[in-house]
C-alpha atoms as a PDB file:
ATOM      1  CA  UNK A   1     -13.890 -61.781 -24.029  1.00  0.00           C
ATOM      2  CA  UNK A   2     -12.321 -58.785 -25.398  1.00  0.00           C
ATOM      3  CA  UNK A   3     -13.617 -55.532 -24.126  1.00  0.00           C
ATOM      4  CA  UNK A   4     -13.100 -51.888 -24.959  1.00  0.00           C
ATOM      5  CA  UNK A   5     -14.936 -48.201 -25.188  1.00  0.00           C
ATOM      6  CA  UNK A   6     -15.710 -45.787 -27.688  1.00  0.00           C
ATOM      7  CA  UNK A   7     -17.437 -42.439 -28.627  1.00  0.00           C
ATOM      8  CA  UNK A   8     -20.414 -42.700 -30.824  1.00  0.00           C
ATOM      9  CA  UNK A   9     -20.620 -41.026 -34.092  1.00  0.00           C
ATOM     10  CA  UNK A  10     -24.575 -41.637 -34.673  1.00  0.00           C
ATOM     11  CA  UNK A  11     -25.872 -42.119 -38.651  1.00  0.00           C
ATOM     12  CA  UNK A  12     -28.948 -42.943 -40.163  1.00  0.00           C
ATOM     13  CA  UNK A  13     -30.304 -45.813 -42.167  1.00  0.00           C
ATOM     14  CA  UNK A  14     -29.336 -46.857 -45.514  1.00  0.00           C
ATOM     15  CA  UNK A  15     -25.450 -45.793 -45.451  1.00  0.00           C
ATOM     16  CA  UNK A  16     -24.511 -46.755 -48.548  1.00  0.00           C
ATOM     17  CA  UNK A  17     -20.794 -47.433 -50.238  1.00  0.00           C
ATOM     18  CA  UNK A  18     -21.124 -44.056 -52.228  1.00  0.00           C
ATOM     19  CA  UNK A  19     -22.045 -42.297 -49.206  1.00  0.00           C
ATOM     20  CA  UNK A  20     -18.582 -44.123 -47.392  1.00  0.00           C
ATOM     21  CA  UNK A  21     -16.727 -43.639 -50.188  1.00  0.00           C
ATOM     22  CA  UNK A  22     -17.977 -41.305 -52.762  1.00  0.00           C
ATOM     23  CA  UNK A  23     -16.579 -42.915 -56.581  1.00  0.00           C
ATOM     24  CA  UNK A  24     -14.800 -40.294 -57.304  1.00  0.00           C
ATOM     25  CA  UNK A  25     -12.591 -41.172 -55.101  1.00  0.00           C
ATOM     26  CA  UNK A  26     -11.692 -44.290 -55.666  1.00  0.00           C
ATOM     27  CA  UNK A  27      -9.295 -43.275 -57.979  1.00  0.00           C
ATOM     28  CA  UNK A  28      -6.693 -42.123 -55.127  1.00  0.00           C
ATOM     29  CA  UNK A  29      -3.835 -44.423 -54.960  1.00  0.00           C
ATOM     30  CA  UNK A  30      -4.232 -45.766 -51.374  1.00  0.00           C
ATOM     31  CA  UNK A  31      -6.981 -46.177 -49.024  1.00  0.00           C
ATOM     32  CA  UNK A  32      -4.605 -43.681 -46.907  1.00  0.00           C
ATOM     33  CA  UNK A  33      -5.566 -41.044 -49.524  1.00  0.00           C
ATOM     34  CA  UNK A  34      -9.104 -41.903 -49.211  1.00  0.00           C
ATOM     35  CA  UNK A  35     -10.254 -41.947 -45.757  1.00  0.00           C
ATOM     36  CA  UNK A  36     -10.076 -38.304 -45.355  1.00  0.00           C
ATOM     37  CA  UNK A  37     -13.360 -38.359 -48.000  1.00  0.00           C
ATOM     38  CA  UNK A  38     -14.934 -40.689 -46.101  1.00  0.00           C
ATOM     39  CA  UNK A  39     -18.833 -39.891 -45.140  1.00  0.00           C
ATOM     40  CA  UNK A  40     -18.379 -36.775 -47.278  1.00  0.00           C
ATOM     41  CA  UNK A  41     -21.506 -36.914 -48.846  1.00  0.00           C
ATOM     42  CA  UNK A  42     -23.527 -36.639 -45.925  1.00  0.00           C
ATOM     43  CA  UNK A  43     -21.220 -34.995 -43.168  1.00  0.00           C
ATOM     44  CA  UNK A  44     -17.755 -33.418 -45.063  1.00  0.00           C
ATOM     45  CA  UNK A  45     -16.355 -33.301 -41.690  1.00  0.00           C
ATOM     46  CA  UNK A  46     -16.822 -36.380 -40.076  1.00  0.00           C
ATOM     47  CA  UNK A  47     -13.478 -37.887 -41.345  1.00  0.00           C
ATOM     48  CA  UNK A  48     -11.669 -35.339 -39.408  1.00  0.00           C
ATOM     49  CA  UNK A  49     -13.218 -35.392 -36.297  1.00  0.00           C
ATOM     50  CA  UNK A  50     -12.819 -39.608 -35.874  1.00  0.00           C
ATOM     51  CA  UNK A  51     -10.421 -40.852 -33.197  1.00  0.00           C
ATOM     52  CA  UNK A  52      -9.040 -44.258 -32.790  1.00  0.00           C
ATOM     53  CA  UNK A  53     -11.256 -46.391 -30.849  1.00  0.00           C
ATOM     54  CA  UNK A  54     -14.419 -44.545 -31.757  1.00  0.00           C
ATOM     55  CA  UNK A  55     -17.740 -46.238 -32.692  1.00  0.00           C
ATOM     56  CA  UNK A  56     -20.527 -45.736 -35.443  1.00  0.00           C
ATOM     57  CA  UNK A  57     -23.937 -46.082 -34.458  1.00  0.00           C
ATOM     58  CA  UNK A  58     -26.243 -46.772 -37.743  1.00  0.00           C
ATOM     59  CA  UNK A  59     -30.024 -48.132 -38.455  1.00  0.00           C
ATOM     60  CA  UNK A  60     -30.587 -50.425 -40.834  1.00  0.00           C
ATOM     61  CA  UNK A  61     -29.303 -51.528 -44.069  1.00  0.00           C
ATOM     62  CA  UNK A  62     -25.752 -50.274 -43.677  1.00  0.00           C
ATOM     63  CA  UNK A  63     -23.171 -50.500 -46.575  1.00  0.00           C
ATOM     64  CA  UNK A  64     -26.068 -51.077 -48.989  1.00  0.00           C
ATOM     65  CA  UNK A  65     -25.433 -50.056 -52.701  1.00  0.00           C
ATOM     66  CA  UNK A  66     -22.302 -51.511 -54.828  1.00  0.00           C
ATOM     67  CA  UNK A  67     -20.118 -54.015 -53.426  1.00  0.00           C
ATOM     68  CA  UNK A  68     -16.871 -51.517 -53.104  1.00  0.00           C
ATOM     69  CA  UNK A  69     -13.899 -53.349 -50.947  1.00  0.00           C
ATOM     70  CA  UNK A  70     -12.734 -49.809 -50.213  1.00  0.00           C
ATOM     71  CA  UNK A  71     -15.596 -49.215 -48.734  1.00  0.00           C
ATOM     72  CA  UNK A  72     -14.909 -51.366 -45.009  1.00  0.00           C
ATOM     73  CA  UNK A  73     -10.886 -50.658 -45.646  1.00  0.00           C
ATOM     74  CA  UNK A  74     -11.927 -46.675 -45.445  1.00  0.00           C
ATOM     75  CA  UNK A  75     -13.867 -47.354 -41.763  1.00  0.00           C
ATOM     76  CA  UNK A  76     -11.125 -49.613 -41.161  1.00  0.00           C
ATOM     77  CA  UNK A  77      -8.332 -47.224 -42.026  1.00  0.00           C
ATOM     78  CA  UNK A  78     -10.206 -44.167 -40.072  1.00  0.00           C
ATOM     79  CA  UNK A  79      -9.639 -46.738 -37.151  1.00  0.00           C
ATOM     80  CA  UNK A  80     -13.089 -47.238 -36.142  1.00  0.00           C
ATOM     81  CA  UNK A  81     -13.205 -49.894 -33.455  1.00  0.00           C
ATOM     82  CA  UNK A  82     -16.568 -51.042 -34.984  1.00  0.00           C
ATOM     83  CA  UNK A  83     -19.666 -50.685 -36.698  1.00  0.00           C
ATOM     84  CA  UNK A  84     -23.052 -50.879 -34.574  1.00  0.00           C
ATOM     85  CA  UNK A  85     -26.178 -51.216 -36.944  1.00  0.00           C
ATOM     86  CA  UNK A  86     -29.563 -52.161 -36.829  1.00  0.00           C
ATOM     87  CA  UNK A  87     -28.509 -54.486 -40.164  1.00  0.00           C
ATOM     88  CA  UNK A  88     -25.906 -55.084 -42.655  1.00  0.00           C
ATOM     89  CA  UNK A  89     -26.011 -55.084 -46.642  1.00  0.00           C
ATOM     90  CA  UNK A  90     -24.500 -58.821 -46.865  1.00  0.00           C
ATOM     91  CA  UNK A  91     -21.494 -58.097 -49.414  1.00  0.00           C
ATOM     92  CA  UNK A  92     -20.626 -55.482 -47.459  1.00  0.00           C
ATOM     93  CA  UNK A  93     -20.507 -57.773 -44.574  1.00  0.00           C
ATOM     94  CA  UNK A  94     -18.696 -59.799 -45.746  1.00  0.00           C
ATOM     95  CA  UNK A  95     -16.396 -57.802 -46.777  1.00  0.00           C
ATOM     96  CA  UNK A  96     -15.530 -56.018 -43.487  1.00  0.00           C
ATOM     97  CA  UNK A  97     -14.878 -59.565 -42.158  1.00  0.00           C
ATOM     98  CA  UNK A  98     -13.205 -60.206 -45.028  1.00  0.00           C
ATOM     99  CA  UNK A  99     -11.063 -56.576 -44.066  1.00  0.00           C
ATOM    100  CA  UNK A 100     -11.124 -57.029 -40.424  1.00  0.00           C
ATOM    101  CA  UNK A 101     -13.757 -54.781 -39.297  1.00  0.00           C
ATOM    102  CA  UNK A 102     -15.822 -55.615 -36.403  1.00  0.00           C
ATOM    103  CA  UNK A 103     -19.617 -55.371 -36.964  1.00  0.00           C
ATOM    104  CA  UNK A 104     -22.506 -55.761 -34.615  1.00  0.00           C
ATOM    105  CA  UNK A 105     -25.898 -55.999 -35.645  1.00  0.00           C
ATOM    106  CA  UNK A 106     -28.585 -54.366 -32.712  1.00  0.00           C
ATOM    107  CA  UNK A 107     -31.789 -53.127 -33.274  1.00  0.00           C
ATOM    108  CA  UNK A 108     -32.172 -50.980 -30.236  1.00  0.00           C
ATOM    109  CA  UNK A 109     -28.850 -48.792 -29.446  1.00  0.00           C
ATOM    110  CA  UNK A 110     -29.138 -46.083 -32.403  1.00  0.00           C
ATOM    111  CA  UNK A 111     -32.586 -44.894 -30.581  1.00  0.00           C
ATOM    112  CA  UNK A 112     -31.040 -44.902 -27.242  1.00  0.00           C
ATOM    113  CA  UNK A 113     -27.772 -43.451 -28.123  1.00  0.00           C
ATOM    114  CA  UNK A 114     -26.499 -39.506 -28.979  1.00  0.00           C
ATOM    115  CA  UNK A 115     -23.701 -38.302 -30.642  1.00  0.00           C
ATOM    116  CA  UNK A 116     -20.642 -38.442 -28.497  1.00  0.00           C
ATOM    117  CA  UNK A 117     -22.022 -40.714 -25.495  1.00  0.00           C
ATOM    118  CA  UNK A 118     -19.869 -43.741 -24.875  1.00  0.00           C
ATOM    119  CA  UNK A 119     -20.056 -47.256 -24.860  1.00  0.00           C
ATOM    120  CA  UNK A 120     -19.066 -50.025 -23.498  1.00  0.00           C
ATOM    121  CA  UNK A 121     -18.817 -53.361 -25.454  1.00  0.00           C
ATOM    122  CA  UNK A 122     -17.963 -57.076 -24.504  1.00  0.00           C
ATOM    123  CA  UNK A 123     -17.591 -58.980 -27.562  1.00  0.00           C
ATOM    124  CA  UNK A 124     -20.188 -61.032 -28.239  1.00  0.00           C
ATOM    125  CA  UNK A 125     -21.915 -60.652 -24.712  1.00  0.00           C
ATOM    126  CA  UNK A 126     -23.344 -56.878 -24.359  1.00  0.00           C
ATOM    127  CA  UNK A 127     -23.125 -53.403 -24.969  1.00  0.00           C
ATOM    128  CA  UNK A 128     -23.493 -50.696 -22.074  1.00  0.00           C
ATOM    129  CA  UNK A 129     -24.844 -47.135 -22.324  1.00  0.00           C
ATOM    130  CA  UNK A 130     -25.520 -45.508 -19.237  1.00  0.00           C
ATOM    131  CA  UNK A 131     -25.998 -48.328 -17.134  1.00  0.00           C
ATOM    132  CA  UNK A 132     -28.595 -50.287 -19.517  1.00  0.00           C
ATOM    133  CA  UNK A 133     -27.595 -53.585 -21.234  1.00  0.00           C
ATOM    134  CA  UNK A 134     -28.012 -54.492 -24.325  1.00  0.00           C
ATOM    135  CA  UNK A 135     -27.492 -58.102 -25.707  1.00  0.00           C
ATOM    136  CA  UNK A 136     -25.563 -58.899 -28.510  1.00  0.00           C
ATOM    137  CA  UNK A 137     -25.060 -61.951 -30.542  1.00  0.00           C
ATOM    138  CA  UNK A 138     -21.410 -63.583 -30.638  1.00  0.00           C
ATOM    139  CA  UNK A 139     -20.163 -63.696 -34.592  1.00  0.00           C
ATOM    140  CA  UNK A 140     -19.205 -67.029 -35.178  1.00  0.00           C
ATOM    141  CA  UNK A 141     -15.505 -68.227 -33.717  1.00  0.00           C
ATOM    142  CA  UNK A 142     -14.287 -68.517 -37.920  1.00  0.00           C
ATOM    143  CA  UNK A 143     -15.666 -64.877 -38.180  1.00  0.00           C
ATOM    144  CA  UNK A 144     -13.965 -63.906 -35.792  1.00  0.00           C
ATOM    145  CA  UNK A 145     -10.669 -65.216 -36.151  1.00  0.00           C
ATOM    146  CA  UNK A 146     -10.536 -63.405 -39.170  1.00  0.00           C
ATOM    147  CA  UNK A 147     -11.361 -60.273 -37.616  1.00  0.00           C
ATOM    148  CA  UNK A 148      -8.774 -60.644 -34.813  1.00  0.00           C
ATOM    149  CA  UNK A 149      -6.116 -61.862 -37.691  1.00  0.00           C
ATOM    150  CA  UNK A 150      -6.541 -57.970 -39.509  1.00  0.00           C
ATOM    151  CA  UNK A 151      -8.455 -59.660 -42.352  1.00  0.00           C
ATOM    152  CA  UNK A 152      -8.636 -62.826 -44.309  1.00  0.00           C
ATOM    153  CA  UNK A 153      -5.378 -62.857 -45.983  1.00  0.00           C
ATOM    154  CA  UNK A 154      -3.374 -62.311 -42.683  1.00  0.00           C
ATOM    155  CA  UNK A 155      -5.997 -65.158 -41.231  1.00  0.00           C
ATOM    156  CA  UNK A 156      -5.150 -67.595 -43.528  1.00  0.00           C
ATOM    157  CA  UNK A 157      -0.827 -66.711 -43.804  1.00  0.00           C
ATOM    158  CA  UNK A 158      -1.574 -67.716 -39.942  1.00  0.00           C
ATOM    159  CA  UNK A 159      -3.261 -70.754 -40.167  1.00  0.00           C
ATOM    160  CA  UNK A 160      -0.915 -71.886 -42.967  1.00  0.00           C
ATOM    161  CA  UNK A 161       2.320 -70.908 -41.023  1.00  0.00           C
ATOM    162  CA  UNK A 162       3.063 -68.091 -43.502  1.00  0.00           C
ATOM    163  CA  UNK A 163       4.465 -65.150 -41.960  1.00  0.00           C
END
């Protein structure tokens, strides 16, 4: 099982695709252009202040709202190492699989977490914050090849020998 660490950026409930990705930015030419607008509407800086590897800690009902693709590819391309959130809007889980972004649904780390504590997660097994475990549920293997492939197009170029 894969395992890896991250700093916590901690947001609310009810993150929705205009509040990833405000629309008036959508009309950028890459998702490169875009990320640096990402979470604008709530926190103008966050964007900035994301490193590789870190993590965002949400309540429930993340990505809710319209059913944006750029939404996930703007997480993705900040190069958040995953998503942690009480629940998921379903298009927009499906489309981070869909984009390769890791999501795990628990109902108990966003009250037991602060901004810029660490943890530590083991892929479908647990995450750790200061010594306390927390159980996760494994995303199914298909899910997760997907994931591990970068996305669903580069998933199925591998399984069909297309490089």
């Amino acid at each position: 099982m894969e395992k890896f660490t991250g700093k916590v950026w901690v947001l609310g409930d009810d993150i929705d695709t205009d509040i990833i990705i405000p629309t008036e930015y959508l009309a950028l030419p890459t998702v490169e252009d875009m990320k640096q607008y990402g979470f604008s509407p709530l926190r103008p800086e966050l964007a900035s202040q994301i490193k590789e590897g870190d993590i965002i800690v949400a309540g429930k009902n993340f990505g809710c709202g319209s059913s944006r693709e750029q939404a996930p590819e703007i997480i993705k391309a900040l190069k958040i190492k995953c998503v942690i959130a009480k629940s998921f809007a379903r298009i927009f889980f499906r489309n981070s699989i869909n984009n390769g972004l890791l999501l795990i649904e628990n109902d108990q780390i966003q009250e037991k977490v602060k901004e810029g504590d660490t943890l530590d997660v083991t892929l479908g097994e647990s995450i750790v914050h200061d010594g306390r475990e927390y159980p996760i549920q494994p995303l199914p293997q298909n899910l997760m090849d997907i994931i591990e492939a970068g996305g669903l197009v580069e998933a199925m170029k591998k399984r069909n020998g297309v490089k």
